[in-house]
Protein backbone atom coordinates (compact mmCIF):
# COMPACT_ATOMS: atom_id res chain seq x y z
CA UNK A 1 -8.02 5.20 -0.83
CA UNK A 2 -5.06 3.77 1.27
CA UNK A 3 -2.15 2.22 0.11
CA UNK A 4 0.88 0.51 1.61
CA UNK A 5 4.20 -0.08 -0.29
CA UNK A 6 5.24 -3.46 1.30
CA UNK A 7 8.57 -5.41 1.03
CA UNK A 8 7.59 -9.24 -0.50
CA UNK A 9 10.65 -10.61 1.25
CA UNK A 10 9.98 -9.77 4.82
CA UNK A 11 6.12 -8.24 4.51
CA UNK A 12 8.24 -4.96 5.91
CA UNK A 13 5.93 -2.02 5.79
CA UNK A 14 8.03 0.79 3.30
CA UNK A 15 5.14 3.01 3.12
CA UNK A 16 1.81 3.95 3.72
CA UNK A 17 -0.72 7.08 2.52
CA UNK A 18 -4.63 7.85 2.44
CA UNK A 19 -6.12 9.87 -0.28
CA UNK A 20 -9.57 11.09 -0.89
CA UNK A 21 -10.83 11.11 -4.21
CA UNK A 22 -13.82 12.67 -6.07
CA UNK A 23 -14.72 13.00 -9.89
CA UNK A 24 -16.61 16.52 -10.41
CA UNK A 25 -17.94 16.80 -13.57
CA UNK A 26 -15.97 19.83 -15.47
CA UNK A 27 -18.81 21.24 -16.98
CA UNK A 28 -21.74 21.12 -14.52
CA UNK A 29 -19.51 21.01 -10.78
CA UNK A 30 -21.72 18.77 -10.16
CA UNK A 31 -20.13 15.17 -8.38
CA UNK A 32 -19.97 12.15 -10.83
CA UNK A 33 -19.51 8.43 -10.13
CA UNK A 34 -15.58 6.59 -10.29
CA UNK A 35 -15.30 5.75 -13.91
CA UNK A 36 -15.33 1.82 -14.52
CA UNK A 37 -11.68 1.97 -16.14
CA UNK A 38 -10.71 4.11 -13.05
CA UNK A 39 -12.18 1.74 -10.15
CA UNK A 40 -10.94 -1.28 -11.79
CA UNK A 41 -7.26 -0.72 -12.07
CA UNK A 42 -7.63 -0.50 -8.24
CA UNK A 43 -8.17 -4.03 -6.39
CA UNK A 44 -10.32 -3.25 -3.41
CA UNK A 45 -9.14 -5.00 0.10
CA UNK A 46 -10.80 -5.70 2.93
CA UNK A 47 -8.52 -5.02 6.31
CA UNK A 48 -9.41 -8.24 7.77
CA UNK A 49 -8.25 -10.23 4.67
CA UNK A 50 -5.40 -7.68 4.79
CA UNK A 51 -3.19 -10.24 6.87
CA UNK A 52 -3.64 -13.32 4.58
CA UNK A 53 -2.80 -11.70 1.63
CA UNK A 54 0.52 -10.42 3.07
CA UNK A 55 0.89 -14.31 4.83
């Protein structure tokens, strides 16, 4: 996941960071799919529709 902390006023970059996440099931170890409550708390964004968001 990346994520940018921008300023509204002037679209100034403040931040930016990259994670990698992965759910593991506790149990089994075995990998397990992004919970629904997880991946929708999270809005998804395109690069190229990056710019006309921040327009």
């Amino acid at each position: 996941m990346r994520v940018k902390g921008i300023r509204r006023q002037d679209n100034a970059v403040l931040a930016e960071a990259e994670t990698d996440w992965i759910f593991v099931d506790a149990v089994s170890g075995r990998l397990h799919s992004i919970p629904k409550e997880v991946a929708t708390v999270f809005e998804l964004v395109p690069e190229e529709k990056e710019a006309a968001i921040l327009a």
